[in-house]
C-alpha atoms as a PDB file:
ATOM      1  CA  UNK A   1     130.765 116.849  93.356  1.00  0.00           C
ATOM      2  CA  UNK A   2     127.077 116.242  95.041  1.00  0.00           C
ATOM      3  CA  UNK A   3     124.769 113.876  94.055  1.00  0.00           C
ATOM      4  CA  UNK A   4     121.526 115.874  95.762  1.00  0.00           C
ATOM      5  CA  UNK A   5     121.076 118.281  98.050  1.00  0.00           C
ATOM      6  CA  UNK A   6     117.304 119.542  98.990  1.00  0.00           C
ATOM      7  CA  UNK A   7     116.726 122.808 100.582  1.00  0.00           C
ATOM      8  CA  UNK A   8     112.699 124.279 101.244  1.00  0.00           C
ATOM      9  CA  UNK A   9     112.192 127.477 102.467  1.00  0.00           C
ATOM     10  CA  UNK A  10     109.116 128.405 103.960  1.00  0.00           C
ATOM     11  CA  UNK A  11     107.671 131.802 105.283  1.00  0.00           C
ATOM     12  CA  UNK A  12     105.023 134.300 104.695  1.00  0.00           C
ATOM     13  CA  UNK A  13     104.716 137.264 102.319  1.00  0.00           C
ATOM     14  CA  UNK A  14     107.421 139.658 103.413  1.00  0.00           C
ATOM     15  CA  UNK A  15     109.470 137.682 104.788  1.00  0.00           C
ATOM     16  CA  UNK A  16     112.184 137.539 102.222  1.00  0.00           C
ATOM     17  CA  UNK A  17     111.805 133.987 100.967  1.00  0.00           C
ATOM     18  CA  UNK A  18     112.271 134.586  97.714  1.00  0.00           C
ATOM     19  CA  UNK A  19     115.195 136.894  98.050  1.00  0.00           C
ATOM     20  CA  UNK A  20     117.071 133.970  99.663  1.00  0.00           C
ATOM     21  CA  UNK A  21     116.751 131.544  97.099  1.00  0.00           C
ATOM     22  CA  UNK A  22     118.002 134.037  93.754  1.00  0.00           C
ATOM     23  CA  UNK A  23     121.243 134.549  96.421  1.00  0.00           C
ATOM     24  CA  UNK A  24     121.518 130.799  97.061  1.00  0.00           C
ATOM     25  CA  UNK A  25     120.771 130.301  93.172  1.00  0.00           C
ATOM     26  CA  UNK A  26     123.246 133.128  91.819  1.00  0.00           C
ATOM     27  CA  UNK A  27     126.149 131.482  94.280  1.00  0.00           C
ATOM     28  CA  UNK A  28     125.141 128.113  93.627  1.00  0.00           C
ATOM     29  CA  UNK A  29     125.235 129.101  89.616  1.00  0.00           C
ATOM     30  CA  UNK A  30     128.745 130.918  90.096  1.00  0.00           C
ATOM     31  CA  UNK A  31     130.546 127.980  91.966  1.00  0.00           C
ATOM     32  CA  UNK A  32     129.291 126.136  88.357  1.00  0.00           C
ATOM     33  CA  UNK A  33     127.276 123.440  90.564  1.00  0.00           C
ATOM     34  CA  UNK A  34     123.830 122.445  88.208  1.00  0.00           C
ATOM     35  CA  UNK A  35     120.758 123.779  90.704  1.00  0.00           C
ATOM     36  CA  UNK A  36     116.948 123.247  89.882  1.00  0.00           C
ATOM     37  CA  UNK A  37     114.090 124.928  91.883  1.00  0.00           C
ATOM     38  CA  UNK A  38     110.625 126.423  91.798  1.00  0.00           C
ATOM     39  CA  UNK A  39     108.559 128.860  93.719  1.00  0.00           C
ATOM     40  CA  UNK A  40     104.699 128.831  95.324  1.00  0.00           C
ATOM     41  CA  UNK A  41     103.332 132.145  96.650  1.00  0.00           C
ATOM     42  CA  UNK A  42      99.691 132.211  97.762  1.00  0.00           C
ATOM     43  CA  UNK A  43      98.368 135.756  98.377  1.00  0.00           C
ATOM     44  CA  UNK A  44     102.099 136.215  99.473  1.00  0.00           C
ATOM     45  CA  UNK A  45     101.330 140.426  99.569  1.00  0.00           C
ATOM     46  CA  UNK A  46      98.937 139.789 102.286  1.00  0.00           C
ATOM     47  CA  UNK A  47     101.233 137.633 104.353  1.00  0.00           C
ATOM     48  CA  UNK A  48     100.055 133.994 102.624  1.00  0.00           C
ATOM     49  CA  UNK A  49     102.391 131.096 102.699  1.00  0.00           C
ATOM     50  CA  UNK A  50     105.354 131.256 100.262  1.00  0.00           C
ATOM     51  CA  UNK A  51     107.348 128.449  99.658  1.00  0.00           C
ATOM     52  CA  UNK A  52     110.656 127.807  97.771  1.00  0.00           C
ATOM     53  CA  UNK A  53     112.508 125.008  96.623  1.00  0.00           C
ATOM     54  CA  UNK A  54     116.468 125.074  96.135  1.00  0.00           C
ATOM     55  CA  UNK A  55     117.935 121.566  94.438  1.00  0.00           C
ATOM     56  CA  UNK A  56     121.724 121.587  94.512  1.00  0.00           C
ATOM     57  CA  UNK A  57     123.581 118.790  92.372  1.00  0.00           C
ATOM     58  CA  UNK A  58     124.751 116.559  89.481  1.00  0.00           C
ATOM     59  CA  UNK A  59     121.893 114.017  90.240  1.00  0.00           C
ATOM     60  CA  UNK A  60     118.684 116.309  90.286  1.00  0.00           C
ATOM     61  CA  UNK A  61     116.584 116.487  87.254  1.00  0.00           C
ATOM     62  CA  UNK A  62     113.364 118.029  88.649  1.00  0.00           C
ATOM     63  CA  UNK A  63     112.848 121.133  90.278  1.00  0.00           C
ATOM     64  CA  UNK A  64     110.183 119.922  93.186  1.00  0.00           C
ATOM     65  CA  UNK A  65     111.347 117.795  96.218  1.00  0.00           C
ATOM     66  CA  UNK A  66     109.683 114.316  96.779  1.00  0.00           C
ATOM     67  CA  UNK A  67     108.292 114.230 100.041  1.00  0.00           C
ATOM     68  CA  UNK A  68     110.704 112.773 102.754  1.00  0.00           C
ATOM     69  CA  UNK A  69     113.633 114.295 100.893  1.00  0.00           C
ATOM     70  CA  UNK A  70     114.447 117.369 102.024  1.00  0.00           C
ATOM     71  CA  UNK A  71     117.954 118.105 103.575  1.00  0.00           C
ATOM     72  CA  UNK A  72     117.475 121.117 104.925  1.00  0.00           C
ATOM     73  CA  UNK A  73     114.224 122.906 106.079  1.00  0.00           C
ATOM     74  CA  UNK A  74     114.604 126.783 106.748  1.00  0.00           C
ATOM     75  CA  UNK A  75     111.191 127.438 108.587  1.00  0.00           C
ATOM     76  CA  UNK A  76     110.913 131.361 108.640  1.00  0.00           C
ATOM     77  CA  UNK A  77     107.642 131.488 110.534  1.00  0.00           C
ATOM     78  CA  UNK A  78     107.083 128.355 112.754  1.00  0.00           C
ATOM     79  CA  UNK A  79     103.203 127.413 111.636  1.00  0.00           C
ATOM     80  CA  UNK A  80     105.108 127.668 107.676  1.00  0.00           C
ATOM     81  CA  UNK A  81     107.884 124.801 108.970  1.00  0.00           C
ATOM     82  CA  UNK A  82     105.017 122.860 109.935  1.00  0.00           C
ATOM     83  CA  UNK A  83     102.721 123.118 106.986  1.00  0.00           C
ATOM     84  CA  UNK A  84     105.917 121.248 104.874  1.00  0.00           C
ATOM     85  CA  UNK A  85     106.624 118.289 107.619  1.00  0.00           C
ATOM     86  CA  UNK A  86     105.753 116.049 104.487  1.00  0.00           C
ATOM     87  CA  UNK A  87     109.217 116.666 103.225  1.00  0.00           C
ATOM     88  CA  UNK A  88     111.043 115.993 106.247  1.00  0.00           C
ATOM     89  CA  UNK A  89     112.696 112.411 107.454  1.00  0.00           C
ATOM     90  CA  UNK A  90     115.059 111.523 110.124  1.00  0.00           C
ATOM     91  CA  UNK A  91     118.053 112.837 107.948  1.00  0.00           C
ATOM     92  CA  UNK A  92     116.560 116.026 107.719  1.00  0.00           C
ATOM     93  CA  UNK A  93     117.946 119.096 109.320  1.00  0.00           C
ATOM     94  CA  UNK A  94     115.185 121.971 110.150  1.00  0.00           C
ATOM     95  CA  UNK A  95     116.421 125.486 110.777  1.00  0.00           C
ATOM     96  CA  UNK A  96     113.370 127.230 112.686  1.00  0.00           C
ATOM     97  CA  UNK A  97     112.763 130.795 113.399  1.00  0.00           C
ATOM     98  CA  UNK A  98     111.091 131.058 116.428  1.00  0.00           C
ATOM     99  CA  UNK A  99     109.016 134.399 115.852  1.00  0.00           C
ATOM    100  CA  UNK A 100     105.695 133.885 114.544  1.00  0.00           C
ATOM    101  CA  UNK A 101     103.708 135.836 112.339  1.00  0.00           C
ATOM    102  CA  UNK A 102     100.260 135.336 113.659  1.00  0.00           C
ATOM    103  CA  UNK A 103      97.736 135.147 110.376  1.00  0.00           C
ATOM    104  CA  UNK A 104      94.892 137.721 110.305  1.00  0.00           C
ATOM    105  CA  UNK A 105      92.173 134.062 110.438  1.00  0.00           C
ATOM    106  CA  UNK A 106      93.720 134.201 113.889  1.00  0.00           C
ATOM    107  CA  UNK A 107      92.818 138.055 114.716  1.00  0.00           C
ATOM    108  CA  UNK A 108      89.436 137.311 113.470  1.00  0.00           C
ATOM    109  CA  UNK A 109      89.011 133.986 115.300  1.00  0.00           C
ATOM    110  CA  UNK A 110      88.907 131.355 111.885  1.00  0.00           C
ATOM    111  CA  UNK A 111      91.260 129.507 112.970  1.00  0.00           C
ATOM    112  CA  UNK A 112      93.677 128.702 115.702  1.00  0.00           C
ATOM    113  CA  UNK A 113      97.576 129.036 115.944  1.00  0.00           C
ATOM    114  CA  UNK A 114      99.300 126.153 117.486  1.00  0.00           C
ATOM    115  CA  UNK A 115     101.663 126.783 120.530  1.00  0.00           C
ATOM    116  CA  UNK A 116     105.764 127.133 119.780  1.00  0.00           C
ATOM    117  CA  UNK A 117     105.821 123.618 121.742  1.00  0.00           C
ATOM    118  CA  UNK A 118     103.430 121.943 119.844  1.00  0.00           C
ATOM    119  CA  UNK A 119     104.950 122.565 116.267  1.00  0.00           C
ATOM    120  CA  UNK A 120     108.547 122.181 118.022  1.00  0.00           C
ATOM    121  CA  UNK A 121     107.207 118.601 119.116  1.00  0.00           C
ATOM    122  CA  UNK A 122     105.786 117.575 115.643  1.00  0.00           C
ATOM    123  CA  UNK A 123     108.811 119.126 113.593  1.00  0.00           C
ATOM    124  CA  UNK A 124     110.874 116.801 116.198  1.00  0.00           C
ATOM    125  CA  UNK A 125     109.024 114.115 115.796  1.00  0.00           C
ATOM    126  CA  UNK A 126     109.452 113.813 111.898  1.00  0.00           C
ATOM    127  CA  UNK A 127     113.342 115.310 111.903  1.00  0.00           C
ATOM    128  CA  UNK A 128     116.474 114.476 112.900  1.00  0.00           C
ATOM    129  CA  UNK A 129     117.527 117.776 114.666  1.00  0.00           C
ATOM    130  CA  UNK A 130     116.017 121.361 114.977  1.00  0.00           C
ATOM    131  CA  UNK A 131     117.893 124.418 114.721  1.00  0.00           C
ATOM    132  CA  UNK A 132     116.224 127.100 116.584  1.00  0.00           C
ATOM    133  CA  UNK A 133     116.973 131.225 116.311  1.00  0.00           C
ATOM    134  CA  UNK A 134     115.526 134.108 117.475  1.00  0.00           C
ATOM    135  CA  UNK A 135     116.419 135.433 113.800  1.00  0.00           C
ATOM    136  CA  UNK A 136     114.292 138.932 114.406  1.00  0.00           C
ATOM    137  CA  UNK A 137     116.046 139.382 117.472  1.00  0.00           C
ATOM    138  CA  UNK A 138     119.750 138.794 116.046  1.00  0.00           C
ATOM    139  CA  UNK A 139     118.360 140.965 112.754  1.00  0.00           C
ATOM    140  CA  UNK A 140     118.019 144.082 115.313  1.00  0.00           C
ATOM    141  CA  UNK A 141     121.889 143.029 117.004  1.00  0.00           C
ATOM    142  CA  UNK A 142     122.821 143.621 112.838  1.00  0.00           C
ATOM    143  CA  UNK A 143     121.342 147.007 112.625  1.00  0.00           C
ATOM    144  CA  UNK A 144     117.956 146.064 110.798  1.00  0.00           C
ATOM    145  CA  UNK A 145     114.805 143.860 111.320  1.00  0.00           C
ATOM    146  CA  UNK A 146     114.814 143.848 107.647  1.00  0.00           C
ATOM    147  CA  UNK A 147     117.748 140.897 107.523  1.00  0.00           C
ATOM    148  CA  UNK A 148     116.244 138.258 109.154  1.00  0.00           C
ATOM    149  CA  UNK A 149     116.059 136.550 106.138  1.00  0.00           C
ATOM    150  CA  UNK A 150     119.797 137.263 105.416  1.00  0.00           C
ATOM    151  CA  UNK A 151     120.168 135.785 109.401  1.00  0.00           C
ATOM    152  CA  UNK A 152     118.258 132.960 108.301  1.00  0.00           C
ATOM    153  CA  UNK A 153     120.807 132.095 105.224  1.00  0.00           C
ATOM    154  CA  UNK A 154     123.724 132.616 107.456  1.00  0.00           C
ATOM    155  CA  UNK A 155     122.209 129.972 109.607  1.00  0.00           C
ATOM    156  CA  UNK A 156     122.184 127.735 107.234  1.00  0.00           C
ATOM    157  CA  UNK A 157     125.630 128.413 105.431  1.00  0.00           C
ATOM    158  CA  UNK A 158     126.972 127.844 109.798  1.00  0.00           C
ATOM    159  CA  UNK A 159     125.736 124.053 109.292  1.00  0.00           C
ATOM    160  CA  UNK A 160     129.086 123.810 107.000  1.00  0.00           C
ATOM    161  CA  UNK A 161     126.531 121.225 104.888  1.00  0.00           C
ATOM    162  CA  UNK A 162     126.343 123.311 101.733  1.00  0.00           C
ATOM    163  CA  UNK A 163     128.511 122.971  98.544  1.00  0.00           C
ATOM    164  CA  UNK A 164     128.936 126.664  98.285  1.00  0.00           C
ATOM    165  CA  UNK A 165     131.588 128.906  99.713  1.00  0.00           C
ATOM    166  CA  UNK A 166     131.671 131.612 102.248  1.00  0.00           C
ATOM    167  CA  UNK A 167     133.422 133.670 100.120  1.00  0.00           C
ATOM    168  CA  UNK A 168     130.964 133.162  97.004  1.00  0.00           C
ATOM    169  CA  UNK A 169     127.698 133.346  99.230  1.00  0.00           C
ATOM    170  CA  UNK A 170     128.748 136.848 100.700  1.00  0.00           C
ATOM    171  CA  UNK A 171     129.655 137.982  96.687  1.00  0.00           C
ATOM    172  CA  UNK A 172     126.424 137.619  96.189  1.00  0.00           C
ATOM    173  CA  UNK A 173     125.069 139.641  98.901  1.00  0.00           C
ATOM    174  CA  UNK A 174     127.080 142.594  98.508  1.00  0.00           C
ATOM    175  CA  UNK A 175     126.357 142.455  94.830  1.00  0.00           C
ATOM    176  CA  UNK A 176     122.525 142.339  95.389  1.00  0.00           C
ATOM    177  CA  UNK A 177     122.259 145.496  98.179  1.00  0.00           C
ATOM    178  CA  UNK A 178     123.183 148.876  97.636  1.00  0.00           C
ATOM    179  CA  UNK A 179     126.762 149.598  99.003  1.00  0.00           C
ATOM    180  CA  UNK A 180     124.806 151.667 101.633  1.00  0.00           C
ATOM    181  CA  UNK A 181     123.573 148.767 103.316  1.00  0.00           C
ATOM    182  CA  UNK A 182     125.105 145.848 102.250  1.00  0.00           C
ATOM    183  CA  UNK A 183     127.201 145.916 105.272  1.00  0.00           C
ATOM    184  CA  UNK A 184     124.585 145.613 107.453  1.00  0.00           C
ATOM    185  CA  UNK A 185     123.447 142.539 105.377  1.00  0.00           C
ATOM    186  CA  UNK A 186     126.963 140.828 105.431  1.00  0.00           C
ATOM    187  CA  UNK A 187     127.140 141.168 109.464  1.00  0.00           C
ATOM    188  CA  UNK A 188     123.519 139.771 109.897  1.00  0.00           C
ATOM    189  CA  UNK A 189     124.542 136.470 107.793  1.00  0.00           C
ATOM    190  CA  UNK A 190     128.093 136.959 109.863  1.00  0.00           C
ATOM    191  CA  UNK A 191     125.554 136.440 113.348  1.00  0.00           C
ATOM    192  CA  UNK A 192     123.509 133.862 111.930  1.00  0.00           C
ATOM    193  CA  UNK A 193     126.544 131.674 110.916  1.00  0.00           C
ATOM    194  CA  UNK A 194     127.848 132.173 114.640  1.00  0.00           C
ATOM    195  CA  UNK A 195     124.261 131.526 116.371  1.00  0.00           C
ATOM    196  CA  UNK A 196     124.078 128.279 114.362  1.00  0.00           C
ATOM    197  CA  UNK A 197     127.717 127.453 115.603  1.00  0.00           C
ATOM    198  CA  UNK A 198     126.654 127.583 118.504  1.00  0.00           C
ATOM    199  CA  UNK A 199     123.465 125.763 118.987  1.00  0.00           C
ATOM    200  CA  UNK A 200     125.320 122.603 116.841  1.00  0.00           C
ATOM    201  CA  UNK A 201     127.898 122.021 119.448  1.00  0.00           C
END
């Protein structure tokens, strides 16, 4: 059994966030393992942050992570990953997709987006190891730029640090997509596994 086990996802509107907890949560739920979270979305429809917190364990009674907790980071957009370095410590693992999605304040000149260096540097700084993918990139190898999310989840099921099968996790992505394209879901989680593989050895 696991005591704790602290997973924040963090993206933009669109970006499938909260479609990747409810498949963590439904496997998490069907492996019988007690699972606590909670969701923020601000103006997630016109790409605003959206966070979302997974808690996995016997031990957790809350459903927010204190800060310096997290176990696992899954930064869909790079400037999101950032915005939470308040959860991170030395034990934490952050999974980082490298694609941005540049905020209209940037178009418009209200603000600035930081370089891929200087957010790789400061995630670095305050982690113990960073992950990255080029999850958009490996989305279009699985037949859809629409499963970089799904690439993203695969990513983190390849860091073998989860309490939740293979075999339960892919149930519950077949179950949530139409049999139409659920394949194409099930081989973009397949690449993200193996691109994870690969950058831990």
């Amino acid at each position: 059994m696991i005591k704790e086990f602290n997973i924040l996802i963090s993206g933009v509107g669109g970006q499938g966030v909260i479609l990747m907890s409810e498949l963590l949560g439904k496997a998490a739920v069907k492996e019988g393992l007690k699972i606590r979270g909670s969701e923020v979305l601000g103006m997630a429809v016109r790409g605003g942050s959206v966070t979302s917190i997974i808690r996995i364990g016997d031990e957790v009674y809350g459903p927010l992570i204190p800060l310096g907790k997290c176990d696992t980071l899954i930064g869909m957009e790079p400037s999101e990953a950032l915005r939470n370095i308040t959860y991170l410590s030395k034990s934490s693992l952050v999974i980082l997709n490298t694609a941005a999605t540049i905020p209209f304040t940037v178009s418009l000149g209200q603000s600035k987006y930081p370089s891929l260096e200087e957010i790789l540097e400061k995630l670095g700084n305050a982690s113990g190891r960073i992950i990255k993918l080029d999850a958009a990139q490996t989305a279009q190898q699985a037949g859809s730029s629409l499963t970089t999310n799904i690439v993203m989840l695969g990513a983190l099921f390849g860091t073998e640090l989860l309490p939740i099968s293979i075999e339960t996790i892919k149930e519950s992505i077949q179950a949530r997509f139409p049999a139409k394209i659920a394949p194409v879901n099930i081989k973009a989680f397949e690449l993200g596994y193996q691109a994870c593989h690969r950058a831990l050895k």
